[in-house]
Protein backbone atom coordinates (compact mmCIF):
# COMPACT_ATOMS: atom_id res chain seq x y z
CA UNK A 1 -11.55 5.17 -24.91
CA UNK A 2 -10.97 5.21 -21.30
CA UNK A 3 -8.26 8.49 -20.16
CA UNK A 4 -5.43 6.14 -18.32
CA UNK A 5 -5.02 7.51 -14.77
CA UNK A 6 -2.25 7.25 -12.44
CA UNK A 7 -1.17 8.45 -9.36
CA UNK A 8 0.97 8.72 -6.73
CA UNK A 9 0.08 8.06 -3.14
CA UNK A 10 2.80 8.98 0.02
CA UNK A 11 2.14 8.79 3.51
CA UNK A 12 3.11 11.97 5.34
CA UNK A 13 4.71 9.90 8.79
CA UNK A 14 8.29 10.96 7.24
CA UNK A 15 10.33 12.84 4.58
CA UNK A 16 10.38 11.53 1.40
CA UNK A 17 13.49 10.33 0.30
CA UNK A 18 15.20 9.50 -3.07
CA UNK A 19 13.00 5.96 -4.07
CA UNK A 20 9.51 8.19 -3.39
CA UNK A 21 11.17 11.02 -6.11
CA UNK A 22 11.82 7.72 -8.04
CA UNK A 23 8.43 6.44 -7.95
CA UNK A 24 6.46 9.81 -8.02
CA UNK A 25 8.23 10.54 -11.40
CA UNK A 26 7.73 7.50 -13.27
CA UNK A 27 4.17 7.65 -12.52
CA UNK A 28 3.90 11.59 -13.88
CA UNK A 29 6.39 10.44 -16.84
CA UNK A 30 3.85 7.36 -17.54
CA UNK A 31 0.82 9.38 -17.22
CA UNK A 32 2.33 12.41 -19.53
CA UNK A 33 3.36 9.67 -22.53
CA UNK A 34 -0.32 7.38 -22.38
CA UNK A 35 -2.09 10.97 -22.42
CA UNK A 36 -3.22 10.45 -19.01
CA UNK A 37 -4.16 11.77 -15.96
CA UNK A 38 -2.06 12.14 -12.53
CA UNK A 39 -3.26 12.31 -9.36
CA UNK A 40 -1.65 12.75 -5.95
CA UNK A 41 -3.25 10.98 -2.97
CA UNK A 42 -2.04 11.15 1.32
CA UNK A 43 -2.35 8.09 2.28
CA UNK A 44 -2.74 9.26 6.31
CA UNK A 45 -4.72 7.00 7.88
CA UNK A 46 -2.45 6.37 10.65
CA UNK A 47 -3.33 9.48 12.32
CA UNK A 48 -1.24 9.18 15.24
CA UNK A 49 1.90 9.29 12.77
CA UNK A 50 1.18 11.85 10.02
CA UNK A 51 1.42 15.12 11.07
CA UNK A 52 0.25 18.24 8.41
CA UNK A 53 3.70 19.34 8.60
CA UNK A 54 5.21 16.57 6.76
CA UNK A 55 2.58 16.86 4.18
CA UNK A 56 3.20 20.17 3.12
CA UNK A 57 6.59 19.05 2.91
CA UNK A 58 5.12 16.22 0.28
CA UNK A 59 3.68 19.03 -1.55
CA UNK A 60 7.06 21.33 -1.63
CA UNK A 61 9.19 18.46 -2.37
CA UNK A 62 6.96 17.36 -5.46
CA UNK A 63 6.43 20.89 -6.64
CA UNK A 64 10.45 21.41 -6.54
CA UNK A 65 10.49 17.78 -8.91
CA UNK A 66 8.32 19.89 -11.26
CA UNK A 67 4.87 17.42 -10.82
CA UNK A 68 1.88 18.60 -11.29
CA UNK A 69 -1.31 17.19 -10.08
CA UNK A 70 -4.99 17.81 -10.19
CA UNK A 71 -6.46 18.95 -7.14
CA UNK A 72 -8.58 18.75 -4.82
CA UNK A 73 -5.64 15.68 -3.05
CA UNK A 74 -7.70 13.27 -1.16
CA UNK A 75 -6.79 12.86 1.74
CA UNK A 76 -7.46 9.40 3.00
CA UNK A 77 -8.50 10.92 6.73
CA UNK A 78 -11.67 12.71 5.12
CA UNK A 79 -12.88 9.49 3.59
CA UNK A 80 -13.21 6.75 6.56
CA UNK A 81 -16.97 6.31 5.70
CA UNK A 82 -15.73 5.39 2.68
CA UNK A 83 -13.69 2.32 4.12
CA UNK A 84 -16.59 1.70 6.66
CA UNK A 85 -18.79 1.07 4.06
CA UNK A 86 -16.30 -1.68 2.24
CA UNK A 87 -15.66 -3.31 5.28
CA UNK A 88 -19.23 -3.43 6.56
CA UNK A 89 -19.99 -6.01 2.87
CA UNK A 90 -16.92 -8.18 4.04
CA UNK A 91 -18.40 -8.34 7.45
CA UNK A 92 -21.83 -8.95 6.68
CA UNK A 93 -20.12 -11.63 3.85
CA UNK A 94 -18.76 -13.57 6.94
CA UNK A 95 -15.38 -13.28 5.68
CA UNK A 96 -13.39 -11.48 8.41
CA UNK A 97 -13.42 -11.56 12.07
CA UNK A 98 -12.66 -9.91 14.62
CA UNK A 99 -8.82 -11.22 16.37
CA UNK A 100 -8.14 -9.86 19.95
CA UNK A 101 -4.64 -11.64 20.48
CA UNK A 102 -2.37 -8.61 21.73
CA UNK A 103 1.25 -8.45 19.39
CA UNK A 104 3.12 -10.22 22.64
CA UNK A 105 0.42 -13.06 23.09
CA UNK A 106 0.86 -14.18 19.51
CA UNK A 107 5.12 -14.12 19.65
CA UNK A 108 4.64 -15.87 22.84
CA UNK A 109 2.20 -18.90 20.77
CA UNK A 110 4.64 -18.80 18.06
CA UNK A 111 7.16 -19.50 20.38
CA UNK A 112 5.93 -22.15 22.08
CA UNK A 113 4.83 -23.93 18.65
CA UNK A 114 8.63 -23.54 17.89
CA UNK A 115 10.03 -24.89 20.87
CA UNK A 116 7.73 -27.80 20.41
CA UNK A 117 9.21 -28.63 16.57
CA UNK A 118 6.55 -26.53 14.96
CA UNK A 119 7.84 -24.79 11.81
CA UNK A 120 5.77 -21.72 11.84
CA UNK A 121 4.43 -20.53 8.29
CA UNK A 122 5.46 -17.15 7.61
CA UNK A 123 4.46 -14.51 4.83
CA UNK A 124 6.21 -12.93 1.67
CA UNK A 125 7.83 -10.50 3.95
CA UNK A 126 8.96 -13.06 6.66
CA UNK A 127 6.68 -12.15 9.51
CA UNK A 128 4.75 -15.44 10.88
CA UNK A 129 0.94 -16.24 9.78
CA UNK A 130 -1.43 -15.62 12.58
CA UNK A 131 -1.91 -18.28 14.68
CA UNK A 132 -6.01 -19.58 14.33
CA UNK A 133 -6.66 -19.06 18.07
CA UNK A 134 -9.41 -15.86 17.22
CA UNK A 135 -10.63 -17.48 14.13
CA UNK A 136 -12.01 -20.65 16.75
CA UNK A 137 -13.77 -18.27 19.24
CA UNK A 138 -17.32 -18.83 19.78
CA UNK A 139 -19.37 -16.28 18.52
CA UNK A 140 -20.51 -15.14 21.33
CA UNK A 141 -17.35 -15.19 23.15
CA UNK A 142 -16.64 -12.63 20.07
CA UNK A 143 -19.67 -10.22 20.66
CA UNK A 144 -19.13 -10.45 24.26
CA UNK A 145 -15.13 -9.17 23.82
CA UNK A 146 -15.90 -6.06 21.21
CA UNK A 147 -19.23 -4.95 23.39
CA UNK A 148 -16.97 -5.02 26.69
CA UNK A 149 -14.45 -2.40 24.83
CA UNK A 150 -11.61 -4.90 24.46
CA UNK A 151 -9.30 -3.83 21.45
CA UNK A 152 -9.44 -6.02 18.19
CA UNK A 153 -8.49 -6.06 15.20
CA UNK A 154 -10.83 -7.25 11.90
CA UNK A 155 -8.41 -9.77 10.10
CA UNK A 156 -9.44 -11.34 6.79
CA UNK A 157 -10.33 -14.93 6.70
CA UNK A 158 -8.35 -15.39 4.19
CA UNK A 159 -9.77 -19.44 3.38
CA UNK A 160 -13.52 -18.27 3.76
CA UNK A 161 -12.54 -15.21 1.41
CA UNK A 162 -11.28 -17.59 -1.02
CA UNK A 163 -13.60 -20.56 -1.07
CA UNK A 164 -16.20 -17.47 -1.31
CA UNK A 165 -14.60 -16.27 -4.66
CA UNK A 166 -14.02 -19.72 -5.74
CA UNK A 167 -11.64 -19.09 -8.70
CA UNK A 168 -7.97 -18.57 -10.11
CA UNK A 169 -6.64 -14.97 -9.52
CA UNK A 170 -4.38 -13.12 -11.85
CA UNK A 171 -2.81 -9.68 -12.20
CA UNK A 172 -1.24 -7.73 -15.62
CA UNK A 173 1.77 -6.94 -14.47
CA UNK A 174 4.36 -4.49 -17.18
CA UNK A 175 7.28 -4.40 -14.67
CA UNK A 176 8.76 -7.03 -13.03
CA UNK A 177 8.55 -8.92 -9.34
CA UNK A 178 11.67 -9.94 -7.27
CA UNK A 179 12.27 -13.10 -8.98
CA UNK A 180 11.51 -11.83 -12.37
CA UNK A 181 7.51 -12.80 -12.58
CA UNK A 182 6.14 -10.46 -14.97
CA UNK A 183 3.08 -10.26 -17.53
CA UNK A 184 -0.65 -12.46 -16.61
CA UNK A 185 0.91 -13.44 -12.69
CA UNK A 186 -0.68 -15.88 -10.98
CA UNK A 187 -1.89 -14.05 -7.17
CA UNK A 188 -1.59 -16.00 -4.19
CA UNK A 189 -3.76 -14.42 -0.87
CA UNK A 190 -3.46 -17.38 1.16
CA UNK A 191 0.62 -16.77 1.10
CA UNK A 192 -0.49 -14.21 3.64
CA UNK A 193 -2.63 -15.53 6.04
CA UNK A 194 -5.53 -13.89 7.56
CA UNK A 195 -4.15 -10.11 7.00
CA UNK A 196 -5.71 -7.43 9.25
CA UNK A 197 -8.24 -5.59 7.18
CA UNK A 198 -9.17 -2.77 10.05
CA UNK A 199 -8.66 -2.11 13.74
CA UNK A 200 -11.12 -0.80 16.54
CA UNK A 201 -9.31 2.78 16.12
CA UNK A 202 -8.53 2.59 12.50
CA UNK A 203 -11.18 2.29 10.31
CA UNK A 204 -8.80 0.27 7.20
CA UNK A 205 -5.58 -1.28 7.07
CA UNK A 206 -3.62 -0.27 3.89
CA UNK A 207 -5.07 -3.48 2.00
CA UNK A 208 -8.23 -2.26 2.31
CA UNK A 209 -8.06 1.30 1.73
CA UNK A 210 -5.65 1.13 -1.01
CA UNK A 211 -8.40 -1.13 -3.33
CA UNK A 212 -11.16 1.82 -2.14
CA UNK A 213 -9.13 4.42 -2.68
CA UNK A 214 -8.25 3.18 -6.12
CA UNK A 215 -11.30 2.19 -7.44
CA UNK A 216 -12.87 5.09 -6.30
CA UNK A 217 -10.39 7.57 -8.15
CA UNK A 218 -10.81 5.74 -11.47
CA UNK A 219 -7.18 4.79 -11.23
CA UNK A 220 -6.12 2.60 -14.00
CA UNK A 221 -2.56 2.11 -13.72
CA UNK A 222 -0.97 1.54 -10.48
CA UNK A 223 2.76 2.05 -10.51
CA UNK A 224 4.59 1.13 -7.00
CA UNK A 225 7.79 -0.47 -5.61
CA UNK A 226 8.52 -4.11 -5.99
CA UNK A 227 7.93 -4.31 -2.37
CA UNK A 228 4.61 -4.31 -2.77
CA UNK A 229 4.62 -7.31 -6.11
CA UNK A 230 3.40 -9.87 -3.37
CA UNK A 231 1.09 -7.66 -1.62
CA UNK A 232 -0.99 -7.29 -4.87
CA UNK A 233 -2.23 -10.59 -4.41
CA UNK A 234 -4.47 -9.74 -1.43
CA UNK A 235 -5.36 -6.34 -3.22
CA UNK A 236 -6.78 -8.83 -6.13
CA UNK A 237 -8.83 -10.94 -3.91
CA UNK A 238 -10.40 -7.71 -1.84
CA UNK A 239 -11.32 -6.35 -5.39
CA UNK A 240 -13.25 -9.38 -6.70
CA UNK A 241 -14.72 -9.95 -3.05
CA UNK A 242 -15.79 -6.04 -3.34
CA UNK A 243 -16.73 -6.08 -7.02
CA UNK A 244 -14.20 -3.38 -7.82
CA UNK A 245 -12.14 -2.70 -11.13
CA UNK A 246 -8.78 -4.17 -11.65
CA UNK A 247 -6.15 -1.57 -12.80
CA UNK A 248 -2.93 -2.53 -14.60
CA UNK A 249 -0.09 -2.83 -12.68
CA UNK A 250 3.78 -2.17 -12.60
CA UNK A 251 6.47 -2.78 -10.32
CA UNK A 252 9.60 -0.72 -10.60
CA UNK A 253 12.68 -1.55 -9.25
CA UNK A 254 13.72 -0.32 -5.87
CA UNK A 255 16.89 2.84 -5.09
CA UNK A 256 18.96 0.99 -2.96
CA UNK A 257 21.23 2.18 -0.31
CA UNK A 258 25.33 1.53 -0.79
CA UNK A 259 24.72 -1.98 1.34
CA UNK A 260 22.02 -2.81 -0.90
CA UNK A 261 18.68 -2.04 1.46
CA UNK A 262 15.92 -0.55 0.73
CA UNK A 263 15.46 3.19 1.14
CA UNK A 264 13.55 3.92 4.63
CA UNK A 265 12.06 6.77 5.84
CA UNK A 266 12.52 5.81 9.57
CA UNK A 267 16.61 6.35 8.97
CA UNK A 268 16.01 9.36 7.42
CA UNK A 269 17.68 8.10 3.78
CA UNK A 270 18.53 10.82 1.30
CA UNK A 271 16.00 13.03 1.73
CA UNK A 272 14.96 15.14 -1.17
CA UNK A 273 14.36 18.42 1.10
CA UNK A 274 18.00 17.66 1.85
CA UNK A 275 18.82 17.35 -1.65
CA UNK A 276 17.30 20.33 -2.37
CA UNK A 277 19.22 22.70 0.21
CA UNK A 278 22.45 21.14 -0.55
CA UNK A 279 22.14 22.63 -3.93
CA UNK A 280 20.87 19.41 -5.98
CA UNK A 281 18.50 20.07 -9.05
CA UNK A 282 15.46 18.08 -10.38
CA UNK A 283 17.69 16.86 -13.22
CA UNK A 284 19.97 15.79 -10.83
CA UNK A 285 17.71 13.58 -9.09
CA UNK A 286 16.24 12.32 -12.14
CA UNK A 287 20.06 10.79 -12.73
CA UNK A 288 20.63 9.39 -9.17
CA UNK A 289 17.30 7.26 -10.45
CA UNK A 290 17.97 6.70 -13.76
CA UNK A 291 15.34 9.12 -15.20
CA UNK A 292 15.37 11.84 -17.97
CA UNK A 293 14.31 14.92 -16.00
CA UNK A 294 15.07 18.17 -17.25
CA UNK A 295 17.09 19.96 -14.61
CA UNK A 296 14.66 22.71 -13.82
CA UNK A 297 11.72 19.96 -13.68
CA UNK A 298 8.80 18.53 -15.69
CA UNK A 299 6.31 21.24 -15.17
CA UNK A 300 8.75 24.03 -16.19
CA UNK A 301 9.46 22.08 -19.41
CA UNK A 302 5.86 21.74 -20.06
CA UNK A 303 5.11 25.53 -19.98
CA UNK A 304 8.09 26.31 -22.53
């Protein structure tokens, strides 16, 4: 019988706040009733943004919650061969390509399709499908742009990807997405457009290195935010186009702010460092979220 693994996987660009505490201990919680295993992973890949600072703070924060995890943490910037390697089979698979269309040169096409009646497409999270202008390039126009230095981007094409795997996707799901889908859900890549799989100066987006990362772990239960429910369906398609094993999944319902947002780290929302020095306890936390925690954490119950 395969040992259920979970894990928990924060970016260190900003402090974690009260929905991170939320989702870090359902995942140790989940993992400590199945008999499992739980793992802690950095997601810093954006190296311009994460700093080592903020992940030690990870660490102290999660160690004041009373998780433990097994170590060594990896630590997505020591693994980019890892994601080289992935995105080298798409590539040769003719099923991305490379998009050179700067962030202002694609508002201003949008635009102009707009003005001209054009309802523009746009994704799950409301940001407009990218326009097909790269996708049409000659191929050598392409080779001549990335061997001249210009910056790209590699972006999925996402109806090559799909005419490639040629069949229904699905997902287990044993939370919930935000209109209630839950159970065998039906996962819809094309929603998205052609997603950006990798840059010039980042080897993987998240969609990519979030299917590596897991698969290479052995994780077998992924627990994250509902935020993420539609984003799952590109994460389904990578790991069928990459032969990689599906994990179960669960989407937990989001801490919301007093007008009803989402948590954010760039506003600096209810920080647990901050919860910490003003006095707060683990168990205390655990009730802002609607957990059981015991108030001087997991771990410490553990040892009694």
């Amino acid at each position: 019988m395969t040992t259920p693994v979970f894990r928990f996987a924060p970016s260190p660009n900003g402090a974690l706040h009260l929905g991170h505490a939320y989702s870090a201990l359902l995942n140790f919680a989940m993992a400590r009733e199945a008999g499992g295993r739980f793992l802690l992973r950095i997601e810093d890949i954006d190296i311009a943004r994460c700093t080592p600072e903020l992940e030690e703070q990870i660490y102290r924060d999660l160690a004041w919650l009373g998780l433990e995890w097994e170590t060594p943490v990896r630590r997505q910037s020591e693994h980019f061969d890892d994601y080289a390697e992935a995105l080298e089979r798409l590539v040769e698979a003719e099923i991305v390509y490379p998009s050179f269309m700067s962030r202002g040169e694609v508002r201003a096409y949008i635009a102009d399709a707009e003005a001209d009646g054009q309802s523009w497409p746009r994704d799950p999270d409301g940001a407009p499908l990218f326009p097909p202008l790269d996708k049409e390039r000659p191929a050598s126009e392409r080779r001549r742009r990335m061997e001249e230095g210009e910056p790209f981007a590699w972006r999925l094409d996402m109806e090559a990807a799909m005419a490639h795997w040629g069949r229904p996707l699905f997902w287990d799901d044993s939370g919930s997405g935000p209109d209630g889908e839950t159970g065998s859900v039906p996962a819809r890549p094309e929603v998205w457009g052609d997603v950006v799989i990798a840059r010039k100066e980042m080897p993987a987006s998240y969609h990519l290195s979030v299917v590596v990362d897991d698969a290479l772990q052995g994780v077998t239960h992924v627990v994250r935010g509902r935020d993420l429910f539609h984003a799952t369906a590109v994460h389904r398609l990578l790991q069928e186009l990459l032969g990689l094993p599906v994990p179960a999944y669960h989407h937990h319902a989001l801490i919301l702010d007093e007008d009803g947002r989402k948590l954010s780290k760039s506003r600096g929302d209810t920080g647990i460092a901050a919860l910490r020095a003003a006095g707060t306890t683990p168990g205390d936390v655990g009730r802002m979220v609607g957990l059981e925690v015991p108030d001087e954490g997991f771990s410490h119950q553990a040892r009694r």
